[in-house]
PDB file of N, CA and C in Angstrom:
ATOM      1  N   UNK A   1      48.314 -12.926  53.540  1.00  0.00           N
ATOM      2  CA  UNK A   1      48.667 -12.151  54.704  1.00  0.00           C
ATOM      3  C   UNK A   1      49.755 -12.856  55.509  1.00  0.00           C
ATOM      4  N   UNK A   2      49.705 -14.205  55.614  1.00  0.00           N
ATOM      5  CA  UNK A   2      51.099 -15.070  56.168  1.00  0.00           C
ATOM      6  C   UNK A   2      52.008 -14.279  55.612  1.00  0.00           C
ATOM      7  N   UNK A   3      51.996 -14.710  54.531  1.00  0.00           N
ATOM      8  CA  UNK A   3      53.617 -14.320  53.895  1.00  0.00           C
ATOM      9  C   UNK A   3      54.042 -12.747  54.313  1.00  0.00           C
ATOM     10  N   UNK A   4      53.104 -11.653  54.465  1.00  0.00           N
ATOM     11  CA  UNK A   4      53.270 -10.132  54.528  1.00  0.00           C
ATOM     12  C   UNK A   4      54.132 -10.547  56.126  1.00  0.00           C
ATOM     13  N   UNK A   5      53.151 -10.960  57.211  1.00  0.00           N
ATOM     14  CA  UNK A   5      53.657 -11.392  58.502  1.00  0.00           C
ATOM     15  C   UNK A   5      55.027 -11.837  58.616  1.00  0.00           C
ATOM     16  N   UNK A   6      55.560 -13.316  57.821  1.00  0.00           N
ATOM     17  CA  UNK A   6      56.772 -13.610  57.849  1.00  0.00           C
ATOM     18  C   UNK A   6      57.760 -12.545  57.235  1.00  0.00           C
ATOM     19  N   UNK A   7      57.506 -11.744  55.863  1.00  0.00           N
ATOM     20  CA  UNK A   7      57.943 -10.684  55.756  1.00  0.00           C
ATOM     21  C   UNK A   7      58.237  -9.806  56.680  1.00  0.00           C
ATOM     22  N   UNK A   8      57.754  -9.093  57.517  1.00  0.00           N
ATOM     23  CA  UNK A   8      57.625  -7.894  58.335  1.00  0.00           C
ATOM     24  C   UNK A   8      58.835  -9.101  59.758  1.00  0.00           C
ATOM     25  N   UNK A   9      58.291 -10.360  60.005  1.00  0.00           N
ATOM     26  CA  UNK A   9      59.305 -10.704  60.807  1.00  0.00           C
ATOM     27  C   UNK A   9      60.742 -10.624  60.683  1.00  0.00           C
ATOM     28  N   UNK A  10      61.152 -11.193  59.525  1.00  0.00           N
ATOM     29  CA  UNK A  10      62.423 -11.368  58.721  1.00  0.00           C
ATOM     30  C   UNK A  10      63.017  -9.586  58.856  1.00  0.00           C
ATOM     31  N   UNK A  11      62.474  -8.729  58.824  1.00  0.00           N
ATOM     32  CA  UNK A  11      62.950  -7.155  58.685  1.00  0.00           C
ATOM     33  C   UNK A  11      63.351  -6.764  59.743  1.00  0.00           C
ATOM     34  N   UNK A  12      62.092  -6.744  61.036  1.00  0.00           N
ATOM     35  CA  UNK A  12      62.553  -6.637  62.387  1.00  0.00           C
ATOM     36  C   UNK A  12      63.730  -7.563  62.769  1.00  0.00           C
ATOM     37  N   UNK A  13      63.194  -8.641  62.370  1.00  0.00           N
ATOM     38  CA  UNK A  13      64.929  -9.597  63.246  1.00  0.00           C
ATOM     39  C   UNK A  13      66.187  -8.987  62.711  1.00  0.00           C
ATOM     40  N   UNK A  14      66.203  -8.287  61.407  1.00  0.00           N
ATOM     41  CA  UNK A  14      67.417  -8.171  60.790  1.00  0.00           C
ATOM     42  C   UNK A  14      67.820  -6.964  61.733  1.00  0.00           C
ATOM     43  N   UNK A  15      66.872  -5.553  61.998  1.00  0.00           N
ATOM     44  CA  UNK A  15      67.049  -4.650  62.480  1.00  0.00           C
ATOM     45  C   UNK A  15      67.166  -4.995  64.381  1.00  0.00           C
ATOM     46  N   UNK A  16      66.615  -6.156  64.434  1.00  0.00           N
ATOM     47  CA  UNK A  16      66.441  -6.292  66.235  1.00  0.00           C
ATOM     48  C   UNK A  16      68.364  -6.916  66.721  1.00  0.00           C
ATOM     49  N   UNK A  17      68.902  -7.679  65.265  1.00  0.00           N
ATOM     50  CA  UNK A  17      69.914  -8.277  65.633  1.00  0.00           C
ATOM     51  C   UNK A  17      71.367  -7.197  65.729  1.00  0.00           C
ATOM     52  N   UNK A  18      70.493  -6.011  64.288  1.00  0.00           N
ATOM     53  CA  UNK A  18      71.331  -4.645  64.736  1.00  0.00           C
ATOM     54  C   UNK A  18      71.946  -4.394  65.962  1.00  0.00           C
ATOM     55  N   UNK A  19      70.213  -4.029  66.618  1.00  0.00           N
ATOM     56  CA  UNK A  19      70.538  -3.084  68.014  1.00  0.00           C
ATOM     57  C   UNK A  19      71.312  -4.237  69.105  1.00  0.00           C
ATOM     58  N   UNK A  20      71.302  -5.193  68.730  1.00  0.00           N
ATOM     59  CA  UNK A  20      72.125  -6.292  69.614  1.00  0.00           C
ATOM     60  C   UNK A  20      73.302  -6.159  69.282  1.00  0.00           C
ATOM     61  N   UNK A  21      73.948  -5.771  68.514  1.00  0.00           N
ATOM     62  CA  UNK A  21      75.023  -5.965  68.162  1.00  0.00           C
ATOM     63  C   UNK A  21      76.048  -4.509  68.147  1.00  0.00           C
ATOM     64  N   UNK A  22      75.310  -3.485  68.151  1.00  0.00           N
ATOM     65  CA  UNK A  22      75.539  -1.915  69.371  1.00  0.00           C
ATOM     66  C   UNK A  22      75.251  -2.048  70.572  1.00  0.00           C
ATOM     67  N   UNK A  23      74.599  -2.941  70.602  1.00  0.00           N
ATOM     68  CA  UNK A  23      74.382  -2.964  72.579  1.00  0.00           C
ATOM     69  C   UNK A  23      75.971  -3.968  73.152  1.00  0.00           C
ATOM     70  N   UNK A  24      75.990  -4.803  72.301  1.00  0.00           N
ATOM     71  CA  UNK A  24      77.093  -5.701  72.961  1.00  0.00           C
ATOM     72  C   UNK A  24      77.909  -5.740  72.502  1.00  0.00           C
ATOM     73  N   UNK A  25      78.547  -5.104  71.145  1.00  0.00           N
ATOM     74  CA  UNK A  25      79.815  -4.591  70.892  1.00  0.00           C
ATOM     75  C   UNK A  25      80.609  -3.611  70.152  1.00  0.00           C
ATOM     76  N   UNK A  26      79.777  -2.172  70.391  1.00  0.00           N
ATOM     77  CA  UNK A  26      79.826  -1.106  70.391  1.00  0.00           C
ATOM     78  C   UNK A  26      80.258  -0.020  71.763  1.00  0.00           C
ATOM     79  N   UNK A  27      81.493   0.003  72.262  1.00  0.00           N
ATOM     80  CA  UNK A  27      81.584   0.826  73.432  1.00  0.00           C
ATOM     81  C   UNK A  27      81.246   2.461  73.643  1.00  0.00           C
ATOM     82  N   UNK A  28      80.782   2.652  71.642  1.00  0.00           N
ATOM     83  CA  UNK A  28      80.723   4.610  71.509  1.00  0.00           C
ATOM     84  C   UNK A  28      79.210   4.348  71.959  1.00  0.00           C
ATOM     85  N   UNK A  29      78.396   3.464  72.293  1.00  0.00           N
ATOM     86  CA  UNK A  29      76.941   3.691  72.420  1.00  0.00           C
ATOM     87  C   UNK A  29      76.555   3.132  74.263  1.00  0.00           C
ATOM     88  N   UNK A  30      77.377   3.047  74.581  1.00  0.00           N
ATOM     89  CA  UNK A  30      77.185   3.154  75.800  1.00  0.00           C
ATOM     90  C   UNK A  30      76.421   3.902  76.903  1.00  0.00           C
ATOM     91  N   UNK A  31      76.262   4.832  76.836  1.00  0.00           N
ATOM     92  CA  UNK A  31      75.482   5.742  77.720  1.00  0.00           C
ATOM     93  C   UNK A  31      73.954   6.025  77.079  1.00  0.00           C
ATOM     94  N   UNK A  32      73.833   4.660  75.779  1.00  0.00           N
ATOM     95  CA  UNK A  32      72.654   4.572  75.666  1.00  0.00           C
ATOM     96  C   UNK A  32      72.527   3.401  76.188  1.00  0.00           C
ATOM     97  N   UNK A  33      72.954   2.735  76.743  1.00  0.00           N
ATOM     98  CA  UNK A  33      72.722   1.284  76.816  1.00  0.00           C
ATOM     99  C   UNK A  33      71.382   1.219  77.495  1.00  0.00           C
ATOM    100  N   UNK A  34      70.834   1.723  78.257  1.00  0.00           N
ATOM    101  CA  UNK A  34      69.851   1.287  78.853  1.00  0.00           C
ATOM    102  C   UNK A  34      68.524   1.492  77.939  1.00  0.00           C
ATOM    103  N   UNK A  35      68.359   2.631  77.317  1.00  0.00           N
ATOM    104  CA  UNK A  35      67.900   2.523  76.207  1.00  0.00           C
ATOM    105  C   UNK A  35      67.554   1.876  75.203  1.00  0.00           C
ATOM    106  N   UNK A  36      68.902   1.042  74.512  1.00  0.00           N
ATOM    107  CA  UNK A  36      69.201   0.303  73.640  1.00  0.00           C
ATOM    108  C   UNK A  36      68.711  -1.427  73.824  1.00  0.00           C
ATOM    109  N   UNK A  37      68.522  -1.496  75.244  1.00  0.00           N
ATOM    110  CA  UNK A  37      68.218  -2.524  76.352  1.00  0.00           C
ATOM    111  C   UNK A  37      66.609  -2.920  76.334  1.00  0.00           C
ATOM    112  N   UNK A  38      66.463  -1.086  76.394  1.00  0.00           N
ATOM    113  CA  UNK A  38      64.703  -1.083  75.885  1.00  0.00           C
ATOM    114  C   UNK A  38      64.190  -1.658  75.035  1.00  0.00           C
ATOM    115  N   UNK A  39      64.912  -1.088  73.510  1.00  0.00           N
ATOM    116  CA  UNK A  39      64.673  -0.828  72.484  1.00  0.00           C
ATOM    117  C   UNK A  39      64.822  -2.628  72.204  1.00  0.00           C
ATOM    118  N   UNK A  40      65.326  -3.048  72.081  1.00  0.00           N
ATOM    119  CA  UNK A  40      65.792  -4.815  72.181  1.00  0.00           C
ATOM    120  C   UNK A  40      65.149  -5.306  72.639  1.00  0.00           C
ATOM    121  N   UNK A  41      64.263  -5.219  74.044  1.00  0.00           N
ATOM    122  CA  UNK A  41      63.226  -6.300  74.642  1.00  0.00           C
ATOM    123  C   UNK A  41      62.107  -5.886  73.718  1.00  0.00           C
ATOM    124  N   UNK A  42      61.688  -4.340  73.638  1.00  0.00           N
ATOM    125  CA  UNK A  42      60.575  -4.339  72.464  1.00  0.00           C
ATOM    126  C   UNK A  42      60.143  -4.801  71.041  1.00  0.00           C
ATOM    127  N   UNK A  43      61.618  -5.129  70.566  1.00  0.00           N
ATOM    128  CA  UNK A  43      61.579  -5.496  69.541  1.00  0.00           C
ATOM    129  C   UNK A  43      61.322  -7.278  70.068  1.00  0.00           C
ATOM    130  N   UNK A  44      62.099  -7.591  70.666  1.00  0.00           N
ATOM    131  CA  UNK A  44      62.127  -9.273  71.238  1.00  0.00           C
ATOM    132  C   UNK A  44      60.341  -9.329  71.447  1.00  0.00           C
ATOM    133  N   UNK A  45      59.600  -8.691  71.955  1.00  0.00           N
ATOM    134  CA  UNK A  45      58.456  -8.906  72.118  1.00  0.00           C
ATOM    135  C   UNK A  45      57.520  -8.830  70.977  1.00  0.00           C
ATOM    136  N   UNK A  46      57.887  -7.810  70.235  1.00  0.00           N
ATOM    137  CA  UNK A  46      56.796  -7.825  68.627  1.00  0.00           C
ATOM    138  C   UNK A  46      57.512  -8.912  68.035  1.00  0.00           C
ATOM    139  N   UNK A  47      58.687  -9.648  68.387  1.00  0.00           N
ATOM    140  CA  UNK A  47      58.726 -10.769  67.104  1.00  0.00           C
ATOM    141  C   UNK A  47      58.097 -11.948  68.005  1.00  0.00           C
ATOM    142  N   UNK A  48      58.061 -12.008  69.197  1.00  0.00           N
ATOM    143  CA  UNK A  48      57.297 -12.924  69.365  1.00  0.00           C
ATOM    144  C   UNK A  48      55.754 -12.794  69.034  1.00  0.00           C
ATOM    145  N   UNK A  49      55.414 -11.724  68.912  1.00  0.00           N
ATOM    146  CA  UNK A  49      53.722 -11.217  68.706  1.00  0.00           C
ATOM    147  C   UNK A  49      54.134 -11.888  67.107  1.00  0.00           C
ATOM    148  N   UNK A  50      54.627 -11.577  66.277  1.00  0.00           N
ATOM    149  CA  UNK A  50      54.595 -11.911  65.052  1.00  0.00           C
ATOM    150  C   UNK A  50      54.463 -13.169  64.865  1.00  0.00           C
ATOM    151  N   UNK A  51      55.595 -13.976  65.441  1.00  0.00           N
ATOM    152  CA  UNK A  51      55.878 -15.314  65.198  1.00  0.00           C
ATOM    153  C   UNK A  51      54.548 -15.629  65.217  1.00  0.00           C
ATOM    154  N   UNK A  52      53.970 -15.529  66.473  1.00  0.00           N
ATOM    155  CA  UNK A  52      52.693 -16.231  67.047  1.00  0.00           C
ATOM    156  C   UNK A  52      51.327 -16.091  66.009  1.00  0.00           C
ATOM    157  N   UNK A  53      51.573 -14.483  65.372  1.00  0.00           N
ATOM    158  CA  UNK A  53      50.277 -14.228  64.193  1.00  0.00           C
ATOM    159  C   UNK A  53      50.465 -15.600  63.519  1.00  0.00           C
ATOM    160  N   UNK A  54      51.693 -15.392  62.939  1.00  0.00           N
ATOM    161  CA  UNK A  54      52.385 -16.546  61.717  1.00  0.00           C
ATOM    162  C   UNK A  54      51.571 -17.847  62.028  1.00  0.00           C
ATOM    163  N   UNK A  55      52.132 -18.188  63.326  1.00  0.00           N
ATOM    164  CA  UNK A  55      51.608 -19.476  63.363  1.00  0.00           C
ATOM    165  C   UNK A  55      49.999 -19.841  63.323  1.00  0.00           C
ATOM    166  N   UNK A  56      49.354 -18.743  63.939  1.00  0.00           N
ATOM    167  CA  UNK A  56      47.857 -18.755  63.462  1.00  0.00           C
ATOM    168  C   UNK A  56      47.558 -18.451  62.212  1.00  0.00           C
ATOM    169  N   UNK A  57      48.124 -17.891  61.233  1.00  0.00           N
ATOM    170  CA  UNK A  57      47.702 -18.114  59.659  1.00  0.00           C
ATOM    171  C   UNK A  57      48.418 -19.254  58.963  1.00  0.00           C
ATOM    172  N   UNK A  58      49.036 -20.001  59.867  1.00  0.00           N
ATOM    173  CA  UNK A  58      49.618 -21.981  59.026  1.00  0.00           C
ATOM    174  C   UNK A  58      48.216 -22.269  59.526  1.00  0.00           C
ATOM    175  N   UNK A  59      47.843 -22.467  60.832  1.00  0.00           N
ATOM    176  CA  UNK A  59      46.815 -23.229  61.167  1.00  0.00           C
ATOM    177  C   UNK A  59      45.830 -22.666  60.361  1.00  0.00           C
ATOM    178  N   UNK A  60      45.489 -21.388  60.137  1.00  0.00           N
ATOM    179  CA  UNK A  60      44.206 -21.038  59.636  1.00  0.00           C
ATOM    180  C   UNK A  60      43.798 -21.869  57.749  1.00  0.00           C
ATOM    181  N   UNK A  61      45.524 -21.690  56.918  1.00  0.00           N
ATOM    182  CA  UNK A  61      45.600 -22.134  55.980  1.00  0.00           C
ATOM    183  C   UNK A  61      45.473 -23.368  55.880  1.00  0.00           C
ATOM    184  N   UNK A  62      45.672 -24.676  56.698  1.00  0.00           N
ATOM    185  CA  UNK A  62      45.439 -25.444  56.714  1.00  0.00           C
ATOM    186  C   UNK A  62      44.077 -26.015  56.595  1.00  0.00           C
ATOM    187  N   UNK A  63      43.276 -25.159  57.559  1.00  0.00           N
ATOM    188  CA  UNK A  63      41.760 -25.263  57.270  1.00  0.00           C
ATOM    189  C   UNK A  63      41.328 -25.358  55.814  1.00  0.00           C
ATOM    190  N   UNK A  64      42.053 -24.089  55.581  1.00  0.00           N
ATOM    191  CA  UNK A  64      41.206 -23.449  54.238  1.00  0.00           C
ATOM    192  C   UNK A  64      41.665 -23.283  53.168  1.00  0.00           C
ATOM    193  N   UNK A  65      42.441 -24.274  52.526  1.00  0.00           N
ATOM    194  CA  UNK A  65      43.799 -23.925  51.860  1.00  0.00           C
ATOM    195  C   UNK A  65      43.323 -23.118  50.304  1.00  0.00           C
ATOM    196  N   UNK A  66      42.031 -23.017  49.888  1.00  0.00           N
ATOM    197  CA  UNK A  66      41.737 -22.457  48.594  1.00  0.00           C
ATOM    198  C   UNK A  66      41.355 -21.424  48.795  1.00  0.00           C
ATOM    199  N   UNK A  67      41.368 -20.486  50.310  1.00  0.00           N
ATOM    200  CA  UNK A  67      41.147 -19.178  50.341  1.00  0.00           C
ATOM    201  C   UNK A  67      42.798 -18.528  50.701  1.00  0.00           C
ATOM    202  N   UNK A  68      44.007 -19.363  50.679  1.00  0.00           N
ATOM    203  CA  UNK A  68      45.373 -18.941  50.594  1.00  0.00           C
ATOM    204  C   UNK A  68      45.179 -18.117  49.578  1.00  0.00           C
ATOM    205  N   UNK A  69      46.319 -16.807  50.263  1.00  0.00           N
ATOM    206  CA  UNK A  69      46.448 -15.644  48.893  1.00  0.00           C
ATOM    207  C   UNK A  69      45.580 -14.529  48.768  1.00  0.00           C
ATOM    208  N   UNK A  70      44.205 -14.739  49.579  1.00  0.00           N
ATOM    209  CA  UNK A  70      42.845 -14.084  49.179  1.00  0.00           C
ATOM    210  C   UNK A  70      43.498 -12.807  50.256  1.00  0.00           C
ATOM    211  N   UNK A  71      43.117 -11.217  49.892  1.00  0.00           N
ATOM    212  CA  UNK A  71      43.128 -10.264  50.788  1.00  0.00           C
ATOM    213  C   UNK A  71      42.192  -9.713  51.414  1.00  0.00           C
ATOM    214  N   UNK A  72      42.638  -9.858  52.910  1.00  0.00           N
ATOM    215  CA  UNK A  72      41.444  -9.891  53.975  1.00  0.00           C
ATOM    216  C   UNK A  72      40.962  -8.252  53.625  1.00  0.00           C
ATOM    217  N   UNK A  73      41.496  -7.625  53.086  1.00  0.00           N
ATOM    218  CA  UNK A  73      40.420  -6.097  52.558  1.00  0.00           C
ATOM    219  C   UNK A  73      39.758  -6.392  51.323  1.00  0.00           C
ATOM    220  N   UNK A  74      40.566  -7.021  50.333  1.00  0.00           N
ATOM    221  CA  UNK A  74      39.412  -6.886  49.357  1.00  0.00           C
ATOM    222  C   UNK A  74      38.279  -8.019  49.970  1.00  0.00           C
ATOM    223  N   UNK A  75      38.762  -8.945  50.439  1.00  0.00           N
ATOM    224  CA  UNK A  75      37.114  -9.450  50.926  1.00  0.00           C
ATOM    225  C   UNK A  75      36.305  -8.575  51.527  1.00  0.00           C
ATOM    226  N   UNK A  76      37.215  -7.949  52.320  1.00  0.00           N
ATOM    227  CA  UNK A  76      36.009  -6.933  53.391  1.00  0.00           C
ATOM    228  C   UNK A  76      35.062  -6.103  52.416  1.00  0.00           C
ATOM    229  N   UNK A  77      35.427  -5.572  51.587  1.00  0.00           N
ATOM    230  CA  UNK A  77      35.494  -4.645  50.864  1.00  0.00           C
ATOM    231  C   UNK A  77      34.280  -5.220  49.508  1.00  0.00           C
ATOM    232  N   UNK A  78      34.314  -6.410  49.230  1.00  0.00           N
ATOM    233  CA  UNK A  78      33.348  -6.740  48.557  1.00  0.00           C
ATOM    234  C   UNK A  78      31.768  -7.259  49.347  1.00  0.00           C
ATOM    235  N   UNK A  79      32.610  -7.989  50.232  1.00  0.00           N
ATOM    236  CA  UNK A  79      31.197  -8.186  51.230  1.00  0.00           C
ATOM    237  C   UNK A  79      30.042  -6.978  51.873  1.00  0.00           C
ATOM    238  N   UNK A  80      30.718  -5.614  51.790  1.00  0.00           N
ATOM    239  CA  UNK A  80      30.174  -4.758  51.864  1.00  0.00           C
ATOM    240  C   UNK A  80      29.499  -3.923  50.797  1.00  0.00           C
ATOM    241  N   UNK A  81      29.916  -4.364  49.907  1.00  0.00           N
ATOM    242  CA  UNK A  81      29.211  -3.956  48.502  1.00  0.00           C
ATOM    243  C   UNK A  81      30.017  -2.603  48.244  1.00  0.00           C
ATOM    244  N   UNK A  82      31.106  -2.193  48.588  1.00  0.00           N
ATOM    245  CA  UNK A  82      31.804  -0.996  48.326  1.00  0.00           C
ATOM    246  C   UNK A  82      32.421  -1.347  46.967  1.00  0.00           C
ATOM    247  N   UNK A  83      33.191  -2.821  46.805  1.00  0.00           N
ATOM    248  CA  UNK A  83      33.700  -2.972  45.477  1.00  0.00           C
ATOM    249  C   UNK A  83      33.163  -4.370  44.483  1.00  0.00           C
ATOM    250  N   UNK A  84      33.765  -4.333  43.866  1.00  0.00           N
ATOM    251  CA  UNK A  84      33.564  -5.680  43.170  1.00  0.00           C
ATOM    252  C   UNK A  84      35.251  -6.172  42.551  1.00  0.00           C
ATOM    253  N   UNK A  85      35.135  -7.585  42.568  1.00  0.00           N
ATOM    254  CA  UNK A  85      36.530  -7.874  42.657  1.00  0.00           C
ATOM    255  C   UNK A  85      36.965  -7.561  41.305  1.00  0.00           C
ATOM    256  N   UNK A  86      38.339  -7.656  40.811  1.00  0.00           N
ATOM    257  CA  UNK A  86      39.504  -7.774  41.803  1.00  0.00           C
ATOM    258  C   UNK A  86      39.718  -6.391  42.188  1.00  0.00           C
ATOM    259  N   UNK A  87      39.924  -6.158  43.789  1.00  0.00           N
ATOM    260  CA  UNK A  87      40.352  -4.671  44.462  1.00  0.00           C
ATOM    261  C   UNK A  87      41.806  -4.866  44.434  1.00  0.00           C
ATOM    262  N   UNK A  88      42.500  -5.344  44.549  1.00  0.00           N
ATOM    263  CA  UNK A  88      44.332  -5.852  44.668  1.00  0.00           C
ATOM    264  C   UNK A  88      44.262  -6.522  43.576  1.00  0.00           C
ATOM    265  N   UNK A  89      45.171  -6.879  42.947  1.00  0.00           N
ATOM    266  CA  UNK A  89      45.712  -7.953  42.289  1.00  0.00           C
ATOM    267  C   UNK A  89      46.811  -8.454  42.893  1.00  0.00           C
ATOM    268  N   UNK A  90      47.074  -9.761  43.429  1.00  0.00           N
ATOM    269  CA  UNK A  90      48.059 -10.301  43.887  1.00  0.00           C
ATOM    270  C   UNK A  90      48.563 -11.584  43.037  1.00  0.00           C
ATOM    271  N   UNK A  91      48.228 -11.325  41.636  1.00  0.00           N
ATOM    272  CA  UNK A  91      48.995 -12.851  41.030  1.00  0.00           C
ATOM    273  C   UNK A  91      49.905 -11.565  39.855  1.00  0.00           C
ATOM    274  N   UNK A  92      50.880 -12.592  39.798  1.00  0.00           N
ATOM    275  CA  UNK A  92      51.929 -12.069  38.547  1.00  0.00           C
ATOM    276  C   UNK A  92      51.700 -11.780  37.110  1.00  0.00           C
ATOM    277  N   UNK A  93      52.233 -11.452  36.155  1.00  0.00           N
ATOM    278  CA  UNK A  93      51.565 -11.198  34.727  1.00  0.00           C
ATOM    279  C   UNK A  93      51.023 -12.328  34.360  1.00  0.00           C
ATOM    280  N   UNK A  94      51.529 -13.724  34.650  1.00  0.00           N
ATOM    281  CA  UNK A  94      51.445 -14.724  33.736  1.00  0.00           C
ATOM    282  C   UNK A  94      50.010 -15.727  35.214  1.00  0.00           C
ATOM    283  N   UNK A  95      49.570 -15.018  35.848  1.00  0.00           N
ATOM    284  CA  UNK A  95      48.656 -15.784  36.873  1.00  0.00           C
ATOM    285  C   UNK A  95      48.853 -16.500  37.793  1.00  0.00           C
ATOM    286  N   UNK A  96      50.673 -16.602  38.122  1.00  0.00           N
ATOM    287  CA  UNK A  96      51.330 -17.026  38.734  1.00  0.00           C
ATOM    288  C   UNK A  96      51.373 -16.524  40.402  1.00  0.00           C
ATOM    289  N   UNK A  97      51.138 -16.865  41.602  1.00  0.00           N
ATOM    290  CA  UNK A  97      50.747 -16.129  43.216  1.00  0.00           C
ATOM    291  C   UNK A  97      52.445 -15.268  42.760  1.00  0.00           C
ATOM    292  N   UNK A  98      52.054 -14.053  43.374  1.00  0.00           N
ATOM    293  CA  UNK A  98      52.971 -12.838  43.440  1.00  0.00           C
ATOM    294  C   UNK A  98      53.173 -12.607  44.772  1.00  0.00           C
ATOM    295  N   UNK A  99      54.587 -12.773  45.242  1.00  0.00           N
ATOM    296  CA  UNK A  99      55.319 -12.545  46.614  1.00  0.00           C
ATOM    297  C   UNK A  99      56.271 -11.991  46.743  1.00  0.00           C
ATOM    298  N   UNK A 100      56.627 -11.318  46.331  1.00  0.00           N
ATOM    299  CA  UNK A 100      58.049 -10.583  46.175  1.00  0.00           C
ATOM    300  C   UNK A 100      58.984 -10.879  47.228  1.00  0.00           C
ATOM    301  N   UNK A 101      58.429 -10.888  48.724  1.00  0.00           N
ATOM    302  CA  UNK A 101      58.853 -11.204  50.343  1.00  0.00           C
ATOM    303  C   UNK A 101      58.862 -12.486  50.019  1.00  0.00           C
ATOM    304  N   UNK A 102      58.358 -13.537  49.965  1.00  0.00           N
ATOM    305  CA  UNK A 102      58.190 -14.941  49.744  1.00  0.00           C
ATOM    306  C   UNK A 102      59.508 -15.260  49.256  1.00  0.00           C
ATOM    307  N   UNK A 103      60.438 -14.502  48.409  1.00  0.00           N
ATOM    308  CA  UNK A 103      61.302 -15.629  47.422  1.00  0.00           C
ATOM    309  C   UNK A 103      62.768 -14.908  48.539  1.00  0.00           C
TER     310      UNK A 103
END
């Protein structure tokens, strides 16, 4: 789930550095600016919400480093007796951890 997190950060920043870059040097978008002003602190605020997840799943991995990789649904999901594992597969053909976002 780290890695999904740093994923999803890396996307927003790309799209947050967008709207920065129509806000401050784009003159046809102007009479959105205040808008665009919006739209920029909101995004500035979910990447700090993100960052901050991030950093609580280093610390969490650190704890626990042999439950790295594990998905917090299929656990849910077995602990409840709804499945039996594997519900996801998250390793590659060859058993290798699968990240596609990671590389």
């Amino acid at each position: 789930m780290e890695c999904q997190v740093d994923g999803l950060y890396a996307l927003l920043q790309a799209r947050h550095t967008e709207v920065l870059a129509v806000l401050w040097g784009n003159p046809a978008y102007a009479k959105y600016k205040a808008r665009l002003t919006n739209i920029a602190e909101c995004m500035a605020a979910s990447l700090d919400s993100l960052q901050h997840c991030s950093e609580e799943f280093a610390e969490m991995h650190k704890d626990e480093e042999e439950r790295v990789g594990d998905c917090l649904v299929q656990e849910m999901l077995v602990a409840r007796g709804w499945a039996e594992k594997p519900v996801i597969v998250s390793d590659g053909p060859t058993g290798e951890p699968f990240n596609p976002l990671g590389e």
